[in-house]
PDB file of N, CA and C in Angstrom:
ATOM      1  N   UNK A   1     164.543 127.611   3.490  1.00  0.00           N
ATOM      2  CA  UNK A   1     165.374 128.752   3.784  1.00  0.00           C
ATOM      3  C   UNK A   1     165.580 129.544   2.503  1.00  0.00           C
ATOM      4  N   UNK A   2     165.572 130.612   2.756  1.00  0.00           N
ATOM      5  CA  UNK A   2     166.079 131.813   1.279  1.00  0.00           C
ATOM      6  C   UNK A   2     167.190 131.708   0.778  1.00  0.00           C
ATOM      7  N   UNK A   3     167.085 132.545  -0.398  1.00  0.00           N
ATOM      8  CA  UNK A   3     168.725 132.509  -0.989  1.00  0.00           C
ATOM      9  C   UNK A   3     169.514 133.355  -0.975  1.00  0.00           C
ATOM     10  N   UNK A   4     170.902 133.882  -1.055  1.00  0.00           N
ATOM     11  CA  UNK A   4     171.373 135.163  -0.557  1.00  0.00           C
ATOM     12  C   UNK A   4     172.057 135.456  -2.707  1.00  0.00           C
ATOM     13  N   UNK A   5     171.187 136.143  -3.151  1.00  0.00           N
ATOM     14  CA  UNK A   5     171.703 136.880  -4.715  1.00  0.00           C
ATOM     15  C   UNK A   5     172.890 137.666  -4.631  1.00  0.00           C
ATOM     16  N   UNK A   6     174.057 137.249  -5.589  1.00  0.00           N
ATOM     17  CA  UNK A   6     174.744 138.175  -5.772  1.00  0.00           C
ATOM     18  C   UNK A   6     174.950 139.114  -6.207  1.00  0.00           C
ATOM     19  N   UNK A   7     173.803 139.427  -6.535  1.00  0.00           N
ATOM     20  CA  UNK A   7     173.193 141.096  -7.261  1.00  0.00           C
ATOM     21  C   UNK A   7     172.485 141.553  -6.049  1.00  0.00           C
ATOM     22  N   UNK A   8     172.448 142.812  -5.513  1.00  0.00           N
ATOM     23  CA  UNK A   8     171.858 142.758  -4.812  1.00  0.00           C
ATOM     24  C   UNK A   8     170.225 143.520  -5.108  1.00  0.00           C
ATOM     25  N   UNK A   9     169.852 143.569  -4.415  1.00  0.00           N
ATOM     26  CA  UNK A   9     168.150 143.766  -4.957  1.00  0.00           C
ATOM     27  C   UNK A   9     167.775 145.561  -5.483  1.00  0.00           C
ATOM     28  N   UNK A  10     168.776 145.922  -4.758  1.00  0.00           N
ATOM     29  CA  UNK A  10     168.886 147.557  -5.565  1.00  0.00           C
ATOM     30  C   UNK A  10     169.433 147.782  -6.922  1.00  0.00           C
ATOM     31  N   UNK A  11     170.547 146.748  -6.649  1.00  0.00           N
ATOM     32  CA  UNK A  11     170.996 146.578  -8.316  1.00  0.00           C
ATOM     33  C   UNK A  11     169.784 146.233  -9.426  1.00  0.00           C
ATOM     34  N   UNK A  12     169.473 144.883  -8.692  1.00  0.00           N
ATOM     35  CA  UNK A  12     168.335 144.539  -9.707  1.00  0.00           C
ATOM     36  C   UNK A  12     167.450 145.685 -10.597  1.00  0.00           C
ATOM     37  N   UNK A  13     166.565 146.346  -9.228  1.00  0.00           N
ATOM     38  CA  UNK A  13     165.324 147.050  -9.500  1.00  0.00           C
ATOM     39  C   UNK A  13     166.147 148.271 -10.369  1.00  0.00           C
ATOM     40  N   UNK A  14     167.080 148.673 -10.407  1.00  0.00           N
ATOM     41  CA  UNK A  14     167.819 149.823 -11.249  1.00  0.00           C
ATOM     42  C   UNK A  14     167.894 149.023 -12.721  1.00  0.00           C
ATOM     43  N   UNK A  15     168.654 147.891 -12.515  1.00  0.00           N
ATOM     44  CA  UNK A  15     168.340 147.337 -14.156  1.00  0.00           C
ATOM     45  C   UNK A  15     167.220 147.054 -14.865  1.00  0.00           C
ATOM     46  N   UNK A  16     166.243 146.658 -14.189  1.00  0.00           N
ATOM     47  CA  UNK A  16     164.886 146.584 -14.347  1.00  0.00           C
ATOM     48  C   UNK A  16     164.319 147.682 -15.096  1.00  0.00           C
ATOM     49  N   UNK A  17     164.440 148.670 -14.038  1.00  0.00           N
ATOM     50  CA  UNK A  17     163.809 150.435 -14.475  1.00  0.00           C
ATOM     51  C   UNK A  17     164.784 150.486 -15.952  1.00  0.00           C
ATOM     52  N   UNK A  18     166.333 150.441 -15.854  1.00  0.00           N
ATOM     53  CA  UNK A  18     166.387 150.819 -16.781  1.00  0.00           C
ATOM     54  C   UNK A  18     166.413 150.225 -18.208  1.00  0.00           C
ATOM     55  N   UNK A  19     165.878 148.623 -18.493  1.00  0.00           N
ATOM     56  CA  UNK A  19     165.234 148.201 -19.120  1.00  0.00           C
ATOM     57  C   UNK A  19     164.354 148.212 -19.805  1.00  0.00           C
ATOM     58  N   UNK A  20     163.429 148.794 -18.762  1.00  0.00           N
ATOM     59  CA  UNK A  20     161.815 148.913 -19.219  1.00  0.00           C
ATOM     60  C   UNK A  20     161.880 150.580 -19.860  1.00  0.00           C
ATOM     61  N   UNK A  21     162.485 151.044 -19.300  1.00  0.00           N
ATOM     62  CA  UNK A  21     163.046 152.186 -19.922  1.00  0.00           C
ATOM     63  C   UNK A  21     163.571 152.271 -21.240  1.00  0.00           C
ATOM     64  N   UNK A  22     164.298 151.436 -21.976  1.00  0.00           N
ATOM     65  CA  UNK A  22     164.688 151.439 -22.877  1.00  0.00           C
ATOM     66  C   UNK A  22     166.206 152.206 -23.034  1.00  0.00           C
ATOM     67  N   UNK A  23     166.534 151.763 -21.879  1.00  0.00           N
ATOM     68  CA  UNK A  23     168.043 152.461 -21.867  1.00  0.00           C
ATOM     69  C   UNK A  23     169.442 151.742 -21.573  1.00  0.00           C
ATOM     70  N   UNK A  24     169.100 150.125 -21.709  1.00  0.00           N
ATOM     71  CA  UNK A  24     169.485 149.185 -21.849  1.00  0.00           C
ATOM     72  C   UNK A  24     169.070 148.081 -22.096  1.00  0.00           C
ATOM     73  N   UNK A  25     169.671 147.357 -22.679  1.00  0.00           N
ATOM     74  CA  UNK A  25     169.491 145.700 -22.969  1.00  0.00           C
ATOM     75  C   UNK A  25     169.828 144.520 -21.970  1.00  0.00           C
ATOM     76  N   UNK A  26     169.016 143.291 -22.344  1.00  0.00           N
ATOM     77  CA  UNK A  26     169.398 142.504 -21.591  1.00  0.00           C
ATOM     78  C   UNK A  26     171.109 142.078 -21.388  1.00  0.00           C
ATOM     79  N   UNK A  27     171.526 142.320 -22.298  1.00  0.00           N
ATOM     80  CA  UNK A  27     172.885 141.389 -22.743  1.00  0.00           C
ATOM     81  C   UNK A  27     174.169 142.919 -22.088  1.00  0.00           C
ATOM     82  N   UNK A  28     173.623 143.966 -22.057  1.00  0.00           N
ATOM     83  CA  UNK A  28     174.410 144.452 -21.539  1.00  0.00           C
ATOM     84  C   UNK A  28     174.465 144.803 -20.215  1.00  0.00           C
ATOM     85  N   UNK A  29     172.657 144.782 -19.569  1.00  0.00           N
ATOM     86  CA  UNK A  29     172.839 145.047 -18.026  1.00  0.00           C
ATOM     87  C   UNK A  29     172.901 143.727 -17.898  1.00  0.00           C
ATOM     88  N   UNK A  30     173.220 142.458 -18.019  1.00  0.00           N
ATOM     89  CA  UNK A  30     174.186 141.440 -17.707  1.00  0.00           C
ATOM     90  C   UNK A  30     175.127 141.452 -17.512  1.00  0.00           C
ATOM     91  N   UNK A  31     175.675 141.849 -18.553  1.00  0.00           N
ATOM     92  CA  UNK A  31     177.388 141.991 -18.743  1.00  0.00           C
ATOM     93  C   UNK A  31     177.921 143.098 -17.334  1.00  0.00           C
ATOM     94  N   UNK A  32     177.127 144.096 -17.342  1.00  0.00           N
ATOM     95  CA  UNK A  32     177.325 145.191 -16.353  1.00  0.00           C
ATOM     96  C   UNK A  32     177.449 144.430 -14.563  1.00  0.00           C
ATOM     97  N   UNK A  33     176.662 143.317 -14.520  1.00  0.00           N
ATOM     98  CA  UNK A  33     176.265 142.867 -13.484  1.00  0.00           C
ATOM     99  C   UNK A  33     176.539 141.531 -13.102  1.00  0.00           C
ATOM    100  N   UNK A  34     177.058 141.337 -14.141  1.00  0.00           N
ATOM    101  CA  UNK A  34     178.147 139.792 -14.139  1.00  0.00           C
ATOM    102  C   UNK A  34     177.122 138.523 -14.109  1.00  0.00           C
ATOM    103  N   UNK A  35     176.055 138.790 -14.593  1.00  0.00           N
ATOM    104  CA  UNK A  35     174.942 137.614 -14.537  1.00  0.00           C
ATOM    105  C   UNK A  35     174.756 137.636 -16.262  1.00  0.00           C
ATOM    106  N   UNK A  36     174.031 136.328 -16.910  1.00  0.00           N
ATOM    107  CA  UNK A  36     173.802 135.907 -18.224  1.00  0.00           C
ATOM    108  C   UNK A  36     172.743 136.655 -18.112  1.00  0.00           C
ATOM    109  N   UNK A  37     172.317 136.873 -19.076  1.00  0.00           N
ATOM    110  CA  UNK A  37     171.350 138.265 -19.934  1.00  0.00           C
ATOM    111  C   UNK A  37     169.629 137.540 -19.544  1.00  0.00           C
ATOM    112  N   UNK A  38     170.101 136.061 -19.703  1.00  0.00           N
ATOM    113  CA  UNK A  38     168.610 134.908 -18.961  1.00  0.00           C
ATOM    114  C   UNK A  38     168.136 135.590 -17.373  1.00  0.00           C
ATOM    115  N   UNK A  39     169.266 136.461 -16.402  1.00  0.00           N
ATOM    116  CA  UNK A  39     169.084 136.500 -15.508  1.00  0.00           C
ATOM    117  C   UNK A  39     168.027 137.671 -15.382  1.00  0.00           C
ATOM    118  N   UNK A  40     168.819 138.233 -16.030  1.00  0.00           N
ATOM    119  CA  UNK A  40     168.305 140.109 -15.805  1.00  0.00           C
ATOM    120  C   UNK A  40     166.789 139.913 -16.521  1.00  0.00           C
ATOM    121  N   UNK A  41     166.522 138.942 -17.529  1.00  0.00           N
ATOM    122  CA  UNK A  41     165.092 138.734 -18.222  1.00  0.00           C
ATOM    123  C   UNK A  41     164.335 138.343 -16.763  1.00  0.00           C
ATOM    124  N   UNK A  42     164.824 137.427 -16.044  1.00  0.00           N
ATOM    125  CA  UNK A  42     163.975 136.772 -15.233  1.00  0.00           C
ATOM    126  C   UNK A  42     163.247 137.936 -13.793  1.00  0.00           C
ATOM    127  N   UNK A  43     164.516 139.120 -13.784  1.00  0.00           N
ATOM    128  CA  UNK A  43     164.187 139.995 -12.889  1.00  0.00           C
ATOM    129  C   UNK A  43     162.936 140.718 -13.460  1.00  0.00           C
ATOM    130  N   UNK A  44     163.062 140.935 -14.676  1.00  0.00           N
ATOM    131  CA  UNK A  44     161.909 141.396 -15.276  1.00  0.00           C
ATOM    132  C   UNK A  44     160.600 140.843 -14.873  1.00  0.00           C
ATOM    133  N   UNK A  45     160.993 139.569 -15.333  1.00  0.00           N
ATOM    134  CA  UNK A  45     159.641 138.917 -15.463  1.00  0.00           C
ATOM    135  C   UNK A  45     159.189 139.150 -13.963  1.00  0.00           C
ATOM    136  N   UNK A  46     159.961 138.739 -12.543  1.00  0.00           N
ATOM    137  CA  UNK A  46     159.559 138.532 -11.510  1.00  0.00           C
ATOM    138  C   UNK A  46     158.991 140.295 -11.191  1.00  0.00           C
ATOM    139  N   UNK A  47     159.513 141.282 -11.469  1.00  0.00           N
ATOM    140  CA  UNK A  47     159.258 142.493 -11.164  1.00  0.00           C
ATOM    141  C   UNK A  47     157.737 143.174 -11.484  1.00  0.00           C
ATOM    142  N   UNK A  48     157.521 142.406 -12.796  1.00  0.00           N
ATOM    143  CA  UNK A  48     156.435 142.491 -13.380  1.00  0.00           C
ATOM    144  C   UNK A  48     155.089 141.966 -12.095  1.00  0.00           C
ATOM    145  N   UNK A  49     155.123 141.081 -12.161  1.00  0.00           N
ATOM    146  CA  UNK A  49     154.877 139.848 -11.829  1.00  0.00           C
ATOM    147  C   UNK A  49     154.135 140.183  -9.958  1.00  0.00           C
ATOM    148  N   UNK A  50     155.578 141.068  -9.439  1.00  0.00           N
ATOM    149  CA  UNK A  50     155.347 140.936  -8.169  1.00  0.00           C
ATOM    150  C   UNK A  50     156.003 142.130  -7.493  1.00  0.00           C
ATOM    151  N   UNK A  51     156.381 143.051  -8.169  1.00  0.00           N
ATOM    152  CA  UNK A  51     156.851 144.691  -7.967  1.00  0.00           C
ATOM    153  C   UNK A  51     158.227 144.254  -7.539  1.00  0.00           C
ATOM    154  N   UNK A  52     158.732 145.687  -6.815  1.00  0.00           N
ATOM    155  CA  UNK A  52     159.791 145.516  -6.286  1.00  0.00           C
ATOM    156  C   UNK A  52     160.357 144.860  -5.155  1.00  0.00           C
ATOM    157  N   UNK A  53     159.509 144.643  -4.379  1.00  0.00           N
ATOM    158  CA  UNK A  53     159.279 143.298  -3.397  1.00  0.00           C
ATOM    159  C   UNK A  53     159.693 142.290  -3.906  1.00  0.00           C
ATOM    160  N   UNK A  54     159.526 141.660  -4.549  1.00  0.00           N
ATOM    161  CA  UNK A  54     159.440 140.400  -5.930  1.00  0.00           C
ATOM    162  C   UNK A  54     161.210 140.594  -5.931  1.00  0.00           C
ATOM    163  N   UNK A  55     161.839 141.245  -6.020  1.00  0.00           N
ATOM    164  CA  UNK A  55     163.039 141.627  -6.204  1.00  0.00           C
ATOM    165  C   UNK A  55     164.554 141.150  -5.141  1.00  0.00           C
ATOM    166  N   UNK A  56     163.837 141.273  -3.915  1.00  0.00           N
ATOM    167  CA  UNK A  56     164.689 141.059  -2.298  1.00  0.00           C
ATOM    168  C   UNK A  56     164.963 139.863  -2.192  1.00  0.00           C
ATOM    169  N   UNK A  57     165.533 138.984  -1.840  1.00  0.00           N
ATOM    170  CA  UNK A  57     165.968 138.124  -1.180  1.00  0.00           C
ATOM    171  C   UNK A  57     165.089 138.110  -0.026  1.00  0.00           C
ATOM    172  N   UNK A  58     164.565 136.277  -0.349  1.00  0.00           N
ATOM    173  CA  UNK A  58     163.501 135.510   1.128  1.00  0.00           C
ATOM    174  C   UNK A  58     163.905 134.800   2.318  1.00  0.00           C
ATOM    175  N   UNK A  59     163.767 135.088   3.559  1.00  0.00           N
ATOM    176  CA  UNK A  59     163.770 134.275   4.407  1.00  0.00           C
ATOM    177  C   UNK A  59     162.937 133.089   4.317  1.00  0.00           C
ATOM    178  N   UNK A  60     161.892 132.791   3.399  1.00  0.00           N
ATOM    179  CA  UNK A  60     161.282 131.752   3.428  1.00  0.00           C
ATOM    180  C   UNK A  60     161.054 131.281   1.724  1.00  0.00           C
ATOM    181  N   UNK A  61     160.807 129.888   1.400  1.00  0.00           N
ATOM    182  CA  UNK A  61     160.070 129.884   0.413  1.00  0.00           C
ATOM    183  C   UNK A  61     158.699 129.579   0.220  1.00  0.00           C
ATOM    184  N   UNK A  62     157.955 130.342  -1.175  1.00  0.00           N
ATOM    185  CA  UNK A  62     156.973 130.400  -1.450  1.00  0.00           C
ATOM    186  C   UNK A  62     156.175 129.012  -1.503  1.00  0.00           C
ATOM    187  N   UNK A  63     154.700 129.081  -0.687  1.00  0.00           N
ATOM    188  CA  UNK A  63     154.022 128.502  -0.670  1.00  0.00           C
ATOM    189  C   UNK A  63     152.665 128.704  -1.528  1.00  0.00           C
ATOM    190  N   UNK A  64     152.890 128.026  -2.799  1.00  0.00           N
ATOM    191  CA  UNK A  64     151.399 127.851  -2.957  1.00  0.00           C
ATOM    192  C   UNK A  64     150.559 126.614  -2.665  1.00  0.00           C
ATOM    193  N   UNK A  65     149.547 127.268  -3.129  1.00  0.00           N
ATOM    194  CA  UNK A  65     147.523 125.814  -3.104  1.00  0.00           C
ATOM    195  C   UNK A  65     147.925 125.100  -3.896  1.00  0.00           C
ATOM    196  N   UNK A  66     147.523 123.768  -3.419  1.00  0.00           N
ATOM    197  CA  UNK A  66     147.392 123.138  -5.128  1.00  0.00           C
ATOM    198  C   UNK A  66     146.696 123.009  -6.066  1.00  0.00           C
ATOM    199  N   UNK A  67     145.562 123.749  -5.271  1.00  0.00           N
ATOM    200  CA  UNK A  67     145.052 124.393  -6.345  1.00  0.00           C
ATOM    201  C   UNK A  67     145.333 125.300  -7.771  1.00  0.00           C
ATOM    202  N   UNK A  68     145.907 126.155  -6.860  1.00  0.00           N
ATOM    203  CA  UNK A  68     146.676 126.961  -8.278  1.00  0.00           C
ATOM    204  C   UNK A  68     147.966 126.193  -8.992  1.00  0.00           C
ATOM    205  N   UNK A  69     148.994 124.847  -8.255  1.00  0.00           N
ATOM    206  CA  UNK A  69     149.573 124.318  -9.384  1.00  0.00           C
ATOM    207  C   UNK A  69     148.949 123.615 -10.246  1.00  0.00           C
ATOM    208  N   UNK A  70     147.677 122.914 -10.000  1.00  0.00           N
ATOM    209  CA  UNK A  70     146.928 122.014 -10.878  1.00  0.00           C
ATOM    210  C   UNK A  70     146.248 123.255 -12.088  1.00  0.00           C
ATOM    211  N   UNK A  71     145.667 124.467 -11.514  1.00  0.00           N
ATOM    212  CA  UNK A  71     145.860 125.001 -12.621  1.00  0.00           C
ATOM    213  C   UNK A  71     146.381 125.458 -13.611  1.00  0.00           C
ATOM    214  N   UNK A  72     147.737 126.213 -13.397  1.00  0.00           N
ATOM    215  CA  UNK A  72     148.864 126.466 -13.926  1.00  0.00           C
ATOM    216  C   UNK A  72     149.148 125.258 -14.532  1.00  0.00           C
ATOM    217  N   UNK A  73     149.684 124.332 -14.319  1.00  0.00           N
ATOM    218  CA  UNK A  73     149.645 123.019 -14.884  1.00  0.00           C
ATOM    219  C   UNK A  73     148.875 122.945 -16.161  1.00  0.00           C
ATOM    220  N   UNK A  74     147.684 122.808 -16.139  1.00  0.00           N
ATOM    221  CA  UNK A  74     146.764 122.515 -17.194  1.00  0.00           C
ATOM    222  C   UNK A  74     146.960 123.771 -17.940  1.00  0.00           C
ATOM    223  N   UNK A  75     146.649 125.041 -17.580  1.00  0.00           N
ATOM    224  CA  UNK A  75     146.917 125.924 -18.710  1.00  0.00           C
ATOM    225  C   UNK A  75     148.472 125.886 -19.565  1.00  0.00           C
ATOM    226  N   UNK A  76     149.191 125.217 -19.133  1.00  0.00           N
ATOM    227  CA  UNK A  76     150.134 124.738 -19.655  1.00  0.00           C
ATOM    228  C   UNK A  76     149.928 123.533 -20.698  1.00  0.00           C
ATOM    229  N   UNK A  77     149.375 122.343 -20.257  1.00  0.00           N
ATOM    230  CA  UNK A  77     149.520 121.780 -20.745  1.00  0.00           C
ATOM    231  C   UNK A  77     148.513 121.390 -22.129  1.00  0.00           C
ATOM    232  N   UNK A  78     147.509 122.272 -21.604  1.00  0.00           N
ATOM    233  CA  UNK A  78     146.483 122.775 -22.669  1.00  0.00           C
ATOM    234  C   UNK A  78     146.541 123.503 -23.751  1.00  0.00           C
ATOM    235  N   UNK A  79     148.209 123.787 -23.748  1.00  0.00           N
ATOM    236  CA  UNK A  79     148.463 124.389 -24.582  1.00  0.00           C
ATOM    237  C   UNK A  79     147.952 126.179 -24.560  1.00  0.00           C
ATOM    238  N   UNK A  80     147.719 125.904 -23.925  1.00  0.00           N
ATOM    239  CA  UNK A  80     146.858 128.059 -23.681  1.00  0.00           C
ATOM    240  C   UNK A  80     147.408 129.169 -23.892  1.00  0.00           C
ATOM    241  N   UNK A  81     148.901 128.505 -22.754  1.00  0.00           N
ATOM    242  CA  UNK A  81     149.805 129.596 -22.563  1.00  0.00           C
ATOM    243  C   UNK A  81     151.185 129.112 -22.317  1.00  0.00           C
ATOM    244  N   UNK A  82     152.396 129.953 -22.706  1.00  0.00           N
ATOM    245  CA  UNK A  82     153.673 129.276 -22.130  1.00  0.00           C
ATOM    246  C   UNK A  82     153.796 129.047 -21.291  1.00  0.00           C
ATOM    247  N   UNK A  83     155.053 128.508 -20.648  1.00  0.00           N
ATOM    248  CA  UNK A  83     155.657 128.837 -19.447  1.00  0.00           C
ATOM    249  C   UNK A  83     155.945 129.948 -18.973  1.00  0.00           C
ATOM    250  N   UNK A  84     156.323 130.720 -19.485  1.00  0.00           N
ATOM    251  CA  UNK A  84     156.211 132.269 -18.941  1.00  0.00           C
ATOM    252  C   UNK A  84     155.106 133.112 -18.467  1.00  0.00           C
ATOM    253  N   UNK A  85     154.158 133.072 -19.766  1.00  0.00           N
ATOM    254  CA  UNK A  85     152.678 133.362 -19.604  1.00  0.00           C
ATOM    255  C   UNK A  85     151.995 133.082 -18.262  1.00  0.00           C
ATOM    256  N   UNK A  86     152.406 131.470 -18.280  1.00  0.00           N
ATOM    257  CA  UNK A  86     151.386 130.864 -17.066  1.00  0.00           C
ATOM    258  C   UNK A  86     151.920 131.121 -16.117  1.00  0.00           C
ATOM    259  N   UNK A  87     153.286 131.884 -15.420  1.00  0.00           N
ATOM    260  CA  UNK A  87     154.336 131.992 -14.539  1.00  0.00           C
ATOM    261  C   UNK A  87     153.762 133.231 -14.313  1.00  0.00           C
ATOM    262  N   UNK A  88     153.686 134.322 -15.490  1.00  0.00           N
ATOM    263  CA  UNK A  88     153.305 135.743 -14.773  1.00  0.00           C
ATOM    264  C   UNK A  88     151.316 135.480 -14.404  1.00  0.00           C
ATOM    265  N   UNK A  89     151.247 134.830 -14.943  1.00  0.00           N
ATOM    266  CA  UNK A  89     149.358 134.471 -14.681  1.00  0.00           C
ATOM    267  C   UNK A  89     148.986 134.658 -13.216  1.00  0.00           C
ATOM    268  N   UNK A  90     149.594 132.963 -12.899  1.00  0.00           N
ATOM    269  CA  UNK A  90     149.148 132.621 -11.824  1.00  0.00           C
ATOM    270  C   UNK A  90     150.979 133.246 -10.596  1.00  0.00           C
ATOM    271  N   UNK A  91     151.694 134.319 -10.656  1.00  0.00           N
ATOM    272  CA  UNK A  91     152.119 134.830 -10.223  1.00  0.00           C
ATOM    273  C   UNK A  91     153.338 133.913  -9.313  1.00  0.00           C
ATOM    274  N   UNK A  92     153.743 132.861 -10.363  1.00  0.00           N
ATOM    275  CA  UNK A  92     154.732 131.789  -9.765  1.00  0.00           C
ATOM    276  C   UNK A  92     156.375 132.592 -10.373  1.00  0.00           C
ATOM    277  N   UNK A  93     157.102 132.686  -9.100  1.00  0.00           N
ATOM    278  CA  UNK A  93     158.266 133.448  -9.226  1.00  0.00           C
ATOM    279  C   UNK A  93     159.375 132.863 -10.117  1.00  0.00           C
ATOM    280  N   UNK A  94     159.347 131.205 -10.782  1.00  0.00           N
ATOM    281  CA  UNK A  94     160.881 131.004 -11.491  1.00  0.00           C
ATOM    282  C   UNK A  94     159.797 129.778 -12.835  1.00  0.00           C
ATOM    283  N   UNK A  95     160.108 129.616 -13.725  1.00  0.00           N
ATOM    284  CA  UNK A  95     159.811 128.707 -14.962  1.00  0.00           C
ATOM    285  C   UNK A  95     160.437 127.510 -14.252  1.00  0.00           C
ATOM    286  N   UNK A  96     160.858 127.329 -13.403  1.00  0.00           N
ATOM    287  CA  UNK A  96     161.818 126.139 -12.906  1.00  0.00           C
ATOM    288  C   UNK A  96     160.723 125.614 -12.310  1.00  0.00           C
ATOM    289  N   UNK A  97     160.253 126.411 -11.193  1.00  0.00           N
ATOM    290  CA  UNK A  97     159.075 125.555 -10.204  1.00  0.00           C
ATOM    291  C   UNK A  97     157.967 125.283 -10.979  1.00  0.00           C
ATOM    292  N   UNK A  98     157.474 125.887 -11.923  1.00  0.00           N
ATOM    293  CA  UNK A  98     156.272 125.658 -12.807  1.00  0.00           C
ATOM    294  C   UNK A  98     156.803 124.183 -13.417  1.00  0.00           C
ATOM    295  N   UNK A  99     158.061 123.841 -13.799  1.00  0.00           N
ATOM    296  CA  UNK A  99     158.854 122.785 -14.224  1.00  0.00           C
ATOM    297  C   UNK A  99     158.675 121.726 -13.646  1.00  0.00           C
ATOM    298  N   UNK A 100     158.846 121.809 -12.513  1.00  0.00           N
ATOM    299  CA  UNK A 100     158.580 121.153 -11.344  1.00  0.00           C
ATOM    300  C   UNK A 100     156.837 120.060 -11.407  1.00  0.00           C
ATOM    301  N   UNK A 101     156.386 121.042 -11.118  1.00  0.00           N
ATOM    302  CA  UNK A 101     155.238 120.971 -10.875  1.00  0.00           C
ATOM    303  C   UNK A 101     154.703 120.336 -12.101  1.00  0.00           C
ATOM    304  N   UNK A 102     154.716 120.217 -13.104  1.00  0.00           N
ATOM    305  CA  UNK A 102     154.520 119.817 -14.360  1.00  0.00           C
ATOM    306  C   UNK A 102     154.609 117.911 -14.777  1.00  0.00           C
ATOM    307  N   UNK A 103     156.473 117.941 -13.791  1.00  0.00           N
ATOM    308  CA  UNK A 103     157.109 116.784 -13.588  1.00  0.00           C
ATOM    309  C   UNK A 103     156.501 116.094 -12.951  1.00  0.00           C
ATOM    310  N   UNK A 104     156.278 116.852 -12.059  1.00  0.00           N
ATOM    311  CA  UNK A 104     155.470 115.810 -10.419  1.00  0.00           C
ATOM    312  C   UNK A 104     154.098 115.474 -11.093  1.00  0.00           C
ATOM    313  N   UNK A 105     153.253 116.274 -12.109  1.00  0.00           N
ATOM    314  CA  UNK A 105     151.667 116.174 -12.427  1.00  0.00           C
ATOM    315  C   UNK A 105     152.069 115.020 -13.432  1.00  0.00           C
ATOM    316  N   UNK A 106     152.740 114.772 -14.400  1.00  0.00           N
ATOM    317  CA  UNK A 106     152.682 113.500 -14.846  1.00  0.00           C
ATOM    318  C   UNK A 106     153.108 112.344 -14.902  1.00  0.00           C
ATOM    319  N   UNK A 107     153.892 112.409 -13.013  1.00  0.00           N
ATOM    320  CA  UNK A 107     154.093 111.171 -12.391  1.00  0.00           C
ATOM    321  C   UNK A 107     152.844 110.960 -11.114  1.00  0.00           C
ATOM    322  N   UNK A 108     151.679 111.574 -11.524  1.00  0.00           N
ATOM    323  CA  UNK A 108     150.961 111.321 -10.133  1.00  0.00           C
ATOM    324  C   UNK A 108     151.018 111.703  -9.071  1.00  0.00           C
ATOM    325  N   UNK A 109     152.291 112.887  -8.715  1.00  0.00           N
ATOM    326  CA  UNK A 109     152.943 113.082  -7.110  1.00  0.00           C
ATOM    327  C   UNK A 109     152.880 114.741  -6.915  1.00  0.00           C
ATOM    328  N   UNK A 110     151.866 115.287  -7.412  1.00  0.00           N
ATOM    329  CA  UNK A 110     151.548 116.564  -7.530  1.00  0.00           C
ATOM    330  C   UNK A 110     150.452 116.735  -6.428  1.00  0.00           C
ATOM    331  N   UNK A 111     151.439 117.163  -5.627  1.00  0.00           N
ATOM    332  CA  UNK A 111     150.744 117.710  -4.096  1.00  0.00           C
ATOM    333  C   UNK A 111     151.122 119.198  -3.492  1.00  0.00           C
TER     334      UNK A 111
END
């Protein structure tokens, strides 16, 4: 099931724009929006990543292959690319699930 943000997704994409814009900072369209400055980075990243769509609140969650976590995975762990890097790469929406997935690959349970 999805999650319901207390920002709502118009808010977001306005802080976003005006980010990339250069007409604010993280730490203040935080402050503006009552979320840690980590948050408003992450809208970025996801906006980037996956437009303004990327932005809304899901009725479902994302399904990927495992194919693409075993890759992501390794370019991780190969040292290649960050977590971020490999997040906007292979187009995975939070550093948490890449986290995840990482956990599960070097207990064997990466399915």
């Amino acid at each position: 099931m999805g999650r319901t943000s207390k920002v709502p997704a118009e808010a977001k994409i306005q802080a976003v724009k005006e980010y990339l814009g250069g007409k604010a900072s993280l730490r203040n369209l935080g402050d503006r929006h009552g979320v840690h400055h980590s948050s408003v980075e992450k809208w970025v990243t996801i906006y980037q990543s996956f437009g303004e769509k990327g932005l809304y609140d899901s009725s479902h969650n994302m399904k990927y292959p495992l194919e693409l976590k075993m890759a992501a995975v390794h370019d991780y762990r190969n040292g290649n690319l960050s977590l971020l890097k490999v997040c906007q790469k292979y187009k995975i929406k939070t550093i948490s699930q890449l986290q995840n997935w990482i956990k599960k690959y070097e207990c064997g349970e990466l399915k």
